[in-house]
C-alpha atoms as a PDB file:
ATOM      1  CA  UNK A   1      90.080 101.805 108.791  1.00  0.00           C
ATOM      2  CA  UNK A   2      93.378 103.001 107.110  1.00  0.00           C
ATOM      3  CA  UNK A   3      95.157 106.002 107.284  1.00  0.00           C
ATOM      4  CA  UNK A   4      97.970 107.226 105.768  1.00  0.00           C
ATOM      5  CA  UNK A   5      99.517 110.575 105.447  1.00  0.00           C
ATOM      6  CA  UNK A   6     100.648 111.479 101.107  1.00  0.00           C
ATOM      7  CA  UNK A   7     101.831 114.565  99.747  1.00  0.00           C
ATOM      8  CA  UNK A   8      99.886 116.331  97.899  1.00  0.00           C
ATOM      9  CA  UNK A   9     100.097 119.501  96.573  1.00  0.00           C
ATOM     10  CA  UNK A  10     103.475 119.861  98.178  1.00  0.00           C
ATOM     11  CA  UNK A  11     102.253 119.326 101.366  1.00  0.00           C
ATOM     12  CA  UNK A  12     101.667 116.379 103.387  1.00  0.00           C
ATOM     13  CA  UNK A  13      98.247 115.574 104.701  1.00  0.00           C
ATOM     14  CA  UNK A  14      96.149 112.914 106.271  1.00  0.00           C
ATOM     15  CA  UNK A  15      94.262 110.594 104.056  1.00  0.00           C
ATOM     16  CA  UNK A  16      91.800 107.588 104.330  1.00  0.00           C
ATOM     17  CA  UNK A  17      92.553 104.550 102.568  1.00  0.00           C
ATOM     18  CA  UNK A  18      89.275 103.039 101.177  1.00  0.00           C
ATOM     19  CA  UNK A  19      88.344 100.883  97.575  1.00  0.00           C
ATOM     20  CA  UNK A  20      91.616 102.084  96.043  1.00  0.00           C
ATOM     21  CA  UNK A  21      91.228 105.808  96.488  1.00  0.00           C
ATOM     22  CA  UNK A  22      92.502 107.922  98.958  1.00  0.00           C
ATOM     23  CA  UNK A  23      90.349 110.208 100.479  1.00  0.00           C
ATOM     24  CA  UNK A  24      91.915 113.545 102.022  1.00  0.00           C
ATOM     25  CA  UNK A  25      90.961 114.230 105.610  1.00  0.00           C
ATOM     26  CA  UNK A  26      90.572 117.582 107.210  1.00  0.00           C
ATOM     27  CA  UNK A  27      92.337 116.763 110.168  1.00  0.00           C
ATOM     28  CA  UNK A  28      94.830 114.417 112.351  1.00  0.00           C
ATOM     29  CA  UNK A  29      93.090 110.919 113.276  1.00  0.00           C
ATOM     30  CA  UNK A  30      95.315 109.798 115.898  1.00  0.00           C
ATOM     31  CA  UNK A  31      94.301 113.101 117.910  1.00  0.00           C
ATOM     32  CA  UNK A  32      91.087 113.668 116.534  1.00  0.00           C
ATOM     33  CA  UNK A  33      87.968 112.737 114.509  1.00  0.00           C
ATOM     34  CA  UNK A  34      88.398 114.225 111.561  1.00  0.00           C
ATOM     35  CA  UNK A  35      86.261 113.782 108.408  1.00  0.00           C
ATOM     36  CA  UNK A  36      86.656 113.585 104.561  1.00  0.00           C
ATOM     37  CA  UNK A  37      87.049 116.146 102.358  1.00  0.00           C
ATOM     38  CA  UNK A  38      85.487 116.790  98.545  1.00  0.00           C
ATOM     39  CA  UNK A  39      88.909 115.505  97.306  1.00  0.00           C
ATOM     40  CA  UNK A  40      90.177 112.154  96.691  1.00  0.00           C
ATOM     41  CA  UNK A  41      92.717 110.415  94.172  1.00  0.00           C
ATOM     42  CA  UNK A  42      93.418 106.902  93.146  1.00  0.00           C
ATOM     43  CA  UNK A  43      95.768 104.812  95.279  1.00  0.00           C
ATOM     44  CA  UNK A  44      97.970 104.030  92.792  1.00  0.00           C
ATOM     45  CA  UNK A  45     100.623 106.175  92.027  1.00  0.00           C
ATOM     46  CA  UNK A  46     100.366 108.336  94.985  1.00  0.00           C
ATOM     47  CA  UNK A  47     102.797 109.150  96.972  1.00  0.00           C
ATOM     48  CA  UNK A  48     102.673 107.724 100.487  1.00  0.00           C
ATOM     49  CA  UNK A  49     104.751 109.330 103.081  1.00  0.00           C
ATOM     50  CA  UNK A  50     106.082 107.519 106.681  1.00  0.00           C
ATOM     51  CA  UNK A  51     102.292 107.335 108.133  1.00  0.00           C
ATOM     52  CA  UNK A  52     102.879 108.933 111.067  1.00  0.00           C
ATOM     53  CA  UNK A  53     106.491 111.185 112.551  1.00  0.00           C
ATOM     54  CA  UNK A  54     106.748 109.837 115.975  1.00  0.00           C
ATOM     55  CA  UNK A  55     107.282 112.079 118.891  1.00  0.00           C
ATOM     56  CA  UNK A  56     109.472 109.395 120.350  1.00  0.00           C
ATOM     57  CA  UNK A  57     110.665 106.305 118.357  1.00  0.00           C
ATOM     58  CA  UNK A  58     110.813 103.168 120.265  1.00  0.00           C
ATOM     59  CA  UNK A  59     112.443  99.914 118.946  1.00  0.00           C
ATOM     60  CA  UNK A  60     112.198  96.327 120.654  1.00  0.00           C
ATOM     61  CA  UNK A  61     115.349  94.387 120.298  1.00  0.00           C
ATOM     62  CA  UNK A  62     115.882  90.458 120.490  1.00  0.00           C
ATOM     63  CA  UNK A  63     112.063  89.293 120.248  1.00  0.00           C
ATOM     64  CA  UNK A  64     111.997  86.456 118.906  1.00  0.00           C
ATOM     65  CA  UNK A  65     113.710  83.540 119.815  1.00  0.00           C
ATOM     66  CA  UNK A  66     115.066  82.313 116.385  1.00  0.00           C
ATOM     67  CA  UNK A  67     116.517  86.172 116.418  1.00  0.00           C
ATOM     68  CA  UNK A  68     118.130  85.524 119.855  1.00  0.00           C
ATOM     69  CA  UNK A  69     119.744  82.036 118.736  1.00  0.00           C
ATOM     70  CA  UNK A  70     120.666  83.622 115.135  1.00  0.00           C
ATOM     71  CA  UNK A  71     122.441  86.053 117.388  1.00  0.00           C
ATOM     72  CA  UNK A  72     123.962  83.573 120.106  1.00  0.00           C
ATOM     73  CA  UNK A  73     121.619  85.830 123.222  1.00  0.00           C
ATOM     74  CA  UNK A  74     119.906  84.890 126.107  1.00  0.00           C
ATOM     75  CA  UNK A  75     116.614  85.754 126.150  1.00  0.00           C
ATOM     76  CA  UNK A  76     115.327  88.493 128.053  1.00  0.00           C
ATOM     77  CA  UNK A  77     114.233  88.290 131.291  1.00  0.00           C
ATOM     78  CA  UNK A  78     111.675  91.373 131.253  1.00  0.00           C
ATOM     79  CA  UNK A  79     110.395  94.069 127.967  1.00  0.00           C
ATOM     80  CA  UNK A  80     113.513  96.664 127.787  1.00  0.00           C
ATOM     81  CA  UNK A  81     113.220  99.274 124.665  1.00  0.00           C
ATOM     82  CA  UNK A  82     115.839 101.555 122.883  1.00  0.00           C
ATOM     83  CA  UNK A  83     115.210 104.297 121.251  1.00  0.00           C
ATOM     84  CA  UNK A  84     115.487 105.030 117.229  1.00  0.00           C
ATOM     85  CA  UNK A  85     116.015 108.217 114.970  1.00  0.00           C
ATOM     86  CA  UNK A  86     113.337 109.949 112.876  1.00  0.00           C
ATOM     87  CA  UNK A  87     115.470 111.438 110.085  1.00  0.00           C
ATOM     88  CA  UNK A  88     115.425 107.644 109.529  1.00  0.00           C
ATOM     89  CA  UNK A  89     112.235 107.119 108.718  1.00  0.00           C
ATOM     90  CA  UNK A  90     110.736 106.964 104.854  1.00  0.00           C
ATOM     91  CA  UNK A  91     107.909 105.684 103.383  1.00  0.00           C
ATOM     92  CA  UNK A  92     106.618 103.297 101.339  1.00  0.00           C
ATOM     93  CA  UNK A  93     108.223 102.890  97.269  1.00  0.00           C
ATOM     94  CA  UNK A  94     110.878 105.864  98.712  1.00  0.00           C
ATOM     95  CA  UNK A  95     114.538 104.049  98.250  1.00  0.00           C
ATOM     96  CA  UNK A  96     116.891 102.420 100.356  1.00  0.00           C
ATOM     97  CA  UNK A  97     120.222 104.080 100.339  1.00  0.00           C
ATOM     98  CA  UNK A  98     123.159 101.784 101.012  1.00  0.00           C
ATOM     99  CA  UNK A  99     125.667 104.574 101.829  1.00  0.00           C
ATOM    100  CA  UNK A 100     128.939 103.795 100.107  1.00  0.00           C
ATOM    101  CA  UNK A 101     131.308 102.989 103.533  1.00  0.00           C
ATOM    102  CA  UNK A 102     128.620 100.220 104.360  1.00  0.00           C
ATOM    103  CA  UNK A 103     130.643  96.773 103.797  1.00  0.00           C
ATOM    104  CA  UNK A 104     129.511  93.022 104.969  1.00  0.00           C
ATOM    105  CA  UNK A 105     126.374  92.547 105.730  1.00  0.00           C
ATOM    106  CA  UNK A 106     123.426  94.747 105.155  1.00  0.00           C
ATOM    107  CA  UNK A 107     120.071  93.286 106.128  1.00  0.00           C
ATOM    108  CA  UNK A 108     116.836  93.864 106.852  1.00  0.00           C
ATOM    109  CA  UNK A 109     113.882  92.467 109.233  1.00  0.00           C
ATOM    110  CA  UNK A 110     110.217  92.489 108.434  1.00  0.00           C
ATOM    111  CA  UNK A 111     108.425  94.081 112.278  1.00  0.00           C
ATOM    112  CA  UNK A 112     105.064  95.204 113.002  1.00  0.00           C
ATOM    113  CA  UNK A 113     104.303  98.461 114.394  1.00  0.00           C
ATOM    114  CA  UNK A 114     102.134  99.917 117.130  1.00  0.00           C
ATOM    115  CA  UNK A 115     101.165 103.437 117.005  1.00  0.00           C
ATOM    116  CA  UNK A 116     100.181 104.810 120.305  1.00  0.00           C
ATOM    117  CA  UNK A 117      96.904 106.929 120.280  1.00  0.00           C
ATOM    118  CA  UNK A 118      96.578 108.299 123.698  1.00  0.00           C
ATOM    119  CA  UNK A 119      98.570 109.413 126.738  1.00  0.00           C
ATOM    120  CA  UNK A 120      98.960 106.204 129.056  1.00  0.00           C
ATOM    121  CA  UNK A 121     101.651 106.127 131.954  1.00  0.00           C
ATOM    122  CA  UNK A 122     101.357 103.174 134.224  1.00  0.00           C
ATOM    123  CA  UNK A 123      98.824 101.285 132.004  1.00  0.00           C
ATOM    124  CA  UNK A 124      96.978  98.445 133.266  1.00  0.00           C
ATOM    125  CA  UNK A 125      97.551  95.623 130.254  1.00  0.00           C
ATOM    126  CA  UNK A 126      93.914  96.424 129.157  1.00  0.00           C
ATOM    127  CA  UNK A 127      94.912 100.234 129.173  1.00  0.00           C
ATOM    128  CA  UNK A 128      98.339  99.093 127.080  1.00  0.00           C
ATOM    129  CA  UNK A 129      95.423  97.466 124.738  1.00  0.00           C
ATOM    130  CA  UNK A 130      92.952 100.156 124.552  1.00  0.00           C
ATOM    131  CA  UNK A 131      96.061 102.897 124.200  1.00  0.00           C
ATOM    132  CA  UNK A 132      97.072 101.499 120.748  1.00  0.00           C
ATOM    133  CA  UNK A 133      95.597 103.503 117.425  1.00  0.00           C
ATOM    134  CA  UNK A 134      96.670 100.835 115.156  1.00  0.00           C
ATOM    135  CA  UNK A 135      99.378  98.883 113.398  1.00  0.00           C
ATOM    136  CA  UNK A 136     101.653  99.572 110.544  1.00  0.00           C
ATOM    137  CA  UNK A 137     104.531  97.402 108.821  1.00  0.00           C
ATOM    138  CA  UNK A 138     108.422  98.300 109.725  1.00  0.00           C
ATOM    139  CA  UNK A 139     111.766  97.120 108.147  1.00  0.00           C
ATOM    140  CA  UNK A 140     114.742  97.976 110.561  1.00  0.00           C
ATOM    141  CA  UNK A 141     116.768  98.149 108.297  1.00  0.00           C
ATOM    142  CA  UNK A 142     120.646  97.619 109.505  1.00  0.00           C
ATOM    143  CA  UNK A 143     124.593  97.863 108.380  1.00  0.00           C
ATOM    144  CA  UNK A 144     125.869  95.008 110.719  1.00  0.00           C
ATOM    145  CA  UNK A 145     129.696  95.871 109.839  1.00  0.00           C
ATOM    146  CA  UNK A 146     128.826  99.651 111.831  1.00  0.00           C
ATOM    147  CA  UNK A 147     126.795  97.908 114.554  1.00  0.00           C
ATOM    148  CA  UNK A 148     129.796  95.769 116.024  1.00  0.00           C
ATOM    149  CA  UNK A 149     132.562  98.747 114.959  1.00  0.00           C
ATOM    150  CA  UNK A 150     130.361 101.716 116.868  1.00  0.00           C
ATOM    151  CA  UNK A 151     129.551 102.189 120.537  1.00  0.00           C
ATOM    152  CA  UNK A 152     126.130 103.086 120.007  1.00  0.00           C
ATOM    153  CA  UNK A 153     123.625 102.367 117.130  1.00  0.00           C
ATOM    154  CA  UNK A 154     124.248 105.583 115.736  1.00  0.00           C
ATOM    155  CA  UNK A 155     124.859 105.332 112.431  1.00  0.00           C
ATOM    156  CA  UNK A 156     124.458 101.150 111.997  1.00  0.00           C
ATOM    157  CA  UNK A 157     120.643 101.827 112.662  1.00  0.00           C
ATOM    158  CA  UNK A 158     119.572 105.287 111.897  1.00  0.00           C
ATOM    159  CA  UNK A 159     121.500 106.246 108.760  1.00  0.00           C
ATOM    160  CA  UNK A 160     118.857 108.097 106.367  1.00  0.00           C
ATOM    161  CA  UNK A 161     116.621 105.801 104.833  1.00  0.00           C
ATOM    162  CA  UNK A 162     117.466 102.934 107.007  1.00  0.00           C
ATOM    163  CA  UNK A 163     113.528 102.833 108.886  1.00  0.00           C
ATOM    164  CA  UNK A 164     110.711 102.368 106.097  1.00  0.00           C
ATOM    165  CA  UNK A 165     107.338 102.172 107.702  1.00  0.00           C
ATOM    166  CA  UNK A 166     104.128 102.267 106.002  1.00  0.00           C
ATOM    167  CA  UNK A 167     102.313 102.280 103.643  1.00  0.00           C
ATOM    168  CA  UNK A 168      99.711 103.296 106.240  1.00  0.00           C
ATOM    169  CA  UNK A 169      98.091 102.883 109.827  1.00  0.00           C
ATOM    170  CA  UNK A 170      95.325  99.616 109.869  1.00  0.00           C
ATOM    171  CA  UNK A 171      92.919  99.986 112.845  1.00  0.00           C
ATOM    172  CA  UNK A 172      90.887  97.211 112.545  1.00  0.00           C
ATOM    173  CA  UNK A 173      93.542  94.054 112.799  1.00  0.00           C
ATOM    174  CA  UNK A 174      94.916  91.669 115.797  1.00  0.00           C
ATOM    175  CA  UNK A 175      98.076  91.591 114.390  1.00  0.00           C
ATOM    176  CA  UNK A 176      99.445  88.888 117.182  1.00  0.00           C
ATOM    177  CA  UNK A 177      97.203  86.511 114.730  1.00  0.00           C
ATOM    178  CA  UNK A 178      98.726  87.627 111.521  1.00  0.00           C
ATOM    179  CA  UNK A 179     102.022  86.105 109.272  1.00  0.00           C
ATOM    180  CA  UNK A 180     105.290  88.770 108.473  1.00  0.00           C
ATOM    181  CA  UNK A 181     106.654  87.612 104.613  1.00  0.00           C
ATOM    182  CA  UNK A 182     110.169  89.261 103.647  1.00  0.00           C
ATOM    183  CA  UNK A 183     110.224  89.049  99.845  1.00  0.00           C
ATOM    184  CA  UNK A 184     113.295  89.710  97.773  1.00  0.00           C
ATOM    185  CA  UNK A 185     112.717  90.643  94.389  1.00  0.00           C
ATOM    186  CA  UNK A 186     109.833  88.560  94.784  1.00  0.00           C
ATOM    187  CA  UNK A 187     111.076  85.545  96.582  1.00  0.00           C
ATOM    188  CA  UNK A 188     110.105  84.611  99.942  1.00  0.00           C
ATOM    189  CA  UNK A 189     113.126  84.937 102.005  1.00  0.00           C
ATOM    190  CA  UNK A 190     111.577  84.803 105.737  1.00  0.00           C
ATOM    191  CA  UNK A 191     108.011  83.974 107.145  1.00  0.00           C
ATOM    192  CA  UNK A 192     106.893  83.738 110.545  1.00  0.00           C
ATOM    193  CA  UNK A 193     103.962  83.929 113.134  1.00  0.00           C
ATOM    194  CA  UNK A 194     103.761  87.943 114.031  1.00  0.00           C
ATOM    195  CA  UNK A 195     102.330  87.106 117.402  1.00  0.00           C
ATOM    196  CA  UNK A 196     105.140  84.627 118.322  1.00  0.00           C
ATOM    197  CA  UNK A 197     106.900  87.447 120.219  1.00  0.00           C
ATOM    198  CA  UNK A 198     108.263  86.331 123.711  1.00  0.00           C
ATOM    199  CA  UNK A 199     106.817  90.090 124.874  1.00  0.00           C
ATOM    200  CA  UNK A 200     103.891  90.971 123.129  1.00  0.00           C
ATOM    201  CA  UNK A 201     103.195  94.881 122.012  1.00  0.00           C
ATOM    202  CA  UNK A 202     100.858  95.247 125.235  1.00  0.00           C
ATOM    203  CA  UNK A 203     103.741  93.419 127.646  1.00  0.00           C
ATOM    204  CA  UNK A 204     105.521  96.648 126.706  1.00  0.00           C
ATOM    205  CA  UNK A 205     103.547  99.202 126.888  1.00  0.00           C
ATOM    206  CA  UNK A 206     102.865  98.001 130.528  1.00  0.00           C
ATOM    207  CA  UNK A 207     106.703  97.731 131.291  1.00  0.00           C
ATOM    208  CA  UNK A 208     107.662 101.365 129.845  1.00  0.00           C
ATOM    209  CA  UNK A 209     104.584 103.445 131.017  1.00  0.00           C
ATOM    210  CA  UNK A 210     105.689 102.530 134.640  1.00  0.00           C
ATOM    211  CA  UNK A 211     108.846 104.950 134.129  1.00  0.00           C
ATOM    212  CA  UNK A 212     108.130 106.956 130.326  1.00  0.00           C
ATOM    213  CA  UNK A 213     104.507 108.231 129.647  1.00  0.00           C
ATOM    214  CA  UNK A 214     103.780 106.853 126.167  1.00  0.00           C
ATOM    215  CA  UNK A 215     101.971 110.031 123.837  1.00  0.00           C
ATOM    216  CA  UNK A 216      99.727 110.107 120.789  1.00  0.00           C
ATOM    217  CA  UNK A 217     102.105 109.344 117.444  1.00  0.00           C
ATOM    218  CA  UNK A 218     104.172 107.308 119.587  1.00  0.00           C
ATOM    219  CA  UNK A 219     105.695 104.077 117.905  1.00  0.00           C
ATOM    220  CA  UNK A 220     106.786 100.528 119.468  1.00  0.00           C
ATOM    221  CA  UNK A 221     108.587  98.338 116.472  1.00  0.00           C
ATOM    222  CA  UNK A 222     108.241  94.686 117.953  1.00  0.00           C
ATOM    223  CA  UNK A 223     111.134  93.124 116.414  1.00  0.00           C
ATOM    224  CA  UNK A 224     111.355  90.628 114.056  1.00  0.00           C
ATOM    225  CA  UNK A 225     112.178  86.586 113.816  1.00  0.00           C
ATOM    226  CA  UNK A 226     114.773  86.839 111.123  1.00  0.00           C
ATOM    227  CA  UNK A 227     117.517  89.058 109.096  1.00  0.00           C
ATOM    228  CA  UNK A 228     117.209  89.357 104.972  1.00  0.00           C
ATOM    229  CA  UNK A 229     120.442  90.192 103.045  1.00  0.00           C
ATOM    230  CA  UNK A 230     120.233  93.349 101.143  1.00  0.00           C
ATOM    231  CA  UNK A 231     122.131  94.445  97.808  1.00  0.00           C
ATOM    232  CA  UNK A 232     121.829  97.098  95.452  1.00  0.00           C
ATOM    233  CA  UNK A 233     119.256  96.413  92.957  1.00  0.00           C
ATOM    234  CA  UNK A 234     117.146  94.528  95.021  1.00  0.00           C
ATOM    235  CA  UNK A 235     113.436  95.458  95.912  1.00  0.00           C
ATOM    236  CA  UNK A 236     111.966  94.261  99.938  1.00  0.00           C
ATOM    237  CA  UNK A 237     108.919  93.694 100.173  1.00  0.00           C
ATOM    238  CA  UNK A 238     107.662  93.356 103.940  1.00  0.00           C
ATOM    239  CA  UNK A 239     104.154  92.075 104.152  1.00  0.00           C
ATOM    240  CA  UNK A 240     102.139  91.450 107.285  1.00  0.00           C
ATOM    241  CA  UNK A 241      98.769  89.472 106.868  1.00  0.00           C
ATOM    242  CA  UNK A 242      95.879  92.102 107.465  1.00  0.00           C
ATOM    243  CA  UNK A 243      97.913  95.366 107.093  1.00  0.00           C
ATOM    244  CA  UNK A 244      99.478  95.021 103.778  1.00  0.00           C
ATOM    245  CA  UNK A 245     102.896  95.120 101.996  1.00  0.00           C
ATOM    246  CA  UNK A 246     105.672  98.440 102.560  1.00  0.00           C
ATOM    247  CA  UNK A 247     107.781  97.895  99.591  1.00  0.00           C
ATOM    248  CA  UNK A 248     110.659  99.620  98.948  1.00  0.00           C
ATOM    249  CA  UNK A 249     114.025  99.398  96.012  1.00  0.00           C
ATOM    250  CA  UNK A 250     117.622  99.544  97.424  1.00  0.00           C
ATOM    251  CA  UNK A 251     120.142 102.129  95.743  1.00  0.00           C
ATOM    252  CA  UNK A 252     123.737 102.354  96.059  1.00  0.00           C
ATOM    253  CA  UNK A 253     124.580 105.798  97.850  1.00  0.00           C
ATOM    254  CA  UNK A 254     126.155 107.910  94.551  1.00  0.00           C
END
């Protein structure tokens, strides 16, 4: 199944995703079983919003191992998570707003997404398996100049805009067996194995349940194996085999 949440009306609401229409649901699926409505419009052109607002936004660092050498890092001995901001977040087609201090390098990286869909706190790894709703595409997006000026990630990570996710929540995909393709403009720029993670999704869910109880909405972004360069003008496409593609343009902040 996918779900996605749109606007319509002026109002955001859950939708299913099915044969290129989206079908209005009367309800939240992550926290309940809700069913179609008598209203439905076509896929395209509708306006898909960030598929779900996290109560807590968590964001795995340093992955991958062609990340950590890019980087010059060790790996990591055990899963550790940070933490990332919601005002963030937008969906997919919504721009990306370079804002106009942002110099040097402004990249982004192609990560899938697992969104929790039930209270788990010291999960057994089957419980870390069972506790996940689904999957949906990330691009962490970053200003790298920011990152190495600022104490924290504050602004280098969680500017507005910088966190598309979407288009929607896919329920029915291993996505440890699926391919992540960054596309520029329509060149491939990076491709890589999702699942070659040196902590997979579950690894982590195990690790941070034994100190943070994980809730429904919750997100884990699982890093990614490589940076993009990012410039004005330019359209990322982030596609991940089996969940789709969260495409999004890149403005200049006016």
């Amino acid at each position: 199944m996918r779900y996605s949440r749109i606007t319509l009306h002026g109002r955001p609401v859950w939708a299913e995703v099915a044969d290129g229409l989206v079908h209005v649901l009367d309800g939240d699926p992550i926290t309940g079983k809700p069913r179609r409505t008598a209203e439905r419009v076509p896929l395209n052109g509708v306006d898909l919003l960030p598929p779900v607002i996290p109560p807590v936004f968590y964001a795995v660092g340093f992955n991958y191992r062609s990340h950590l050498e890019h980087f010059g890092k060790q790996a990591p001995e055990r899963p550790e998570i940070g933490y990332r901001a919601n005002n963030a977040l937008t969906g997919h087609g919504s721009p990306i707003v370079r804002p106009a201090g942002v110099e040097g390098r402004f990249e982004a990286e192609g990560e899938v997404v697992a969104v929790i869909g039930r209270t788990v706190k010291k999960a057994t790894r089957q419980e870390a398996q069972e506790s996940v709703f689904g999957w949906t595409i990330g691009n962490d997006v970053s200003a790298r100049e920011w990152q190495h000026a600022d104490r924290t990630f504050w602004r280098s990570k969680n500017s507005d805009t910088f966190k598309p996710m979407g288009p929607w929540i896919e329920t029915d995909v291993d996505p440890l067996a699926q391919t992540t393709t960054v596309r520029i403009d329509g060149d491939v720029k990076a491709k890589f194995a999702t699942g070659d993670m040196i902590f997979d999704p579950f690894d982590y869910i195990v690790e941070v349940t034994k100190y943070i109880t994980l809730h429904p909405g919750d997100v884990l972004w699982m890093g990614a194996d490589s940076t993009v360069q990012l410039e004005p003008g330019n359209t990322v496409d982030i596609e991940i085999s089996g969940i789709g593609a969260l495409s999004n343009p890149v403005l200049e902040e006016q």
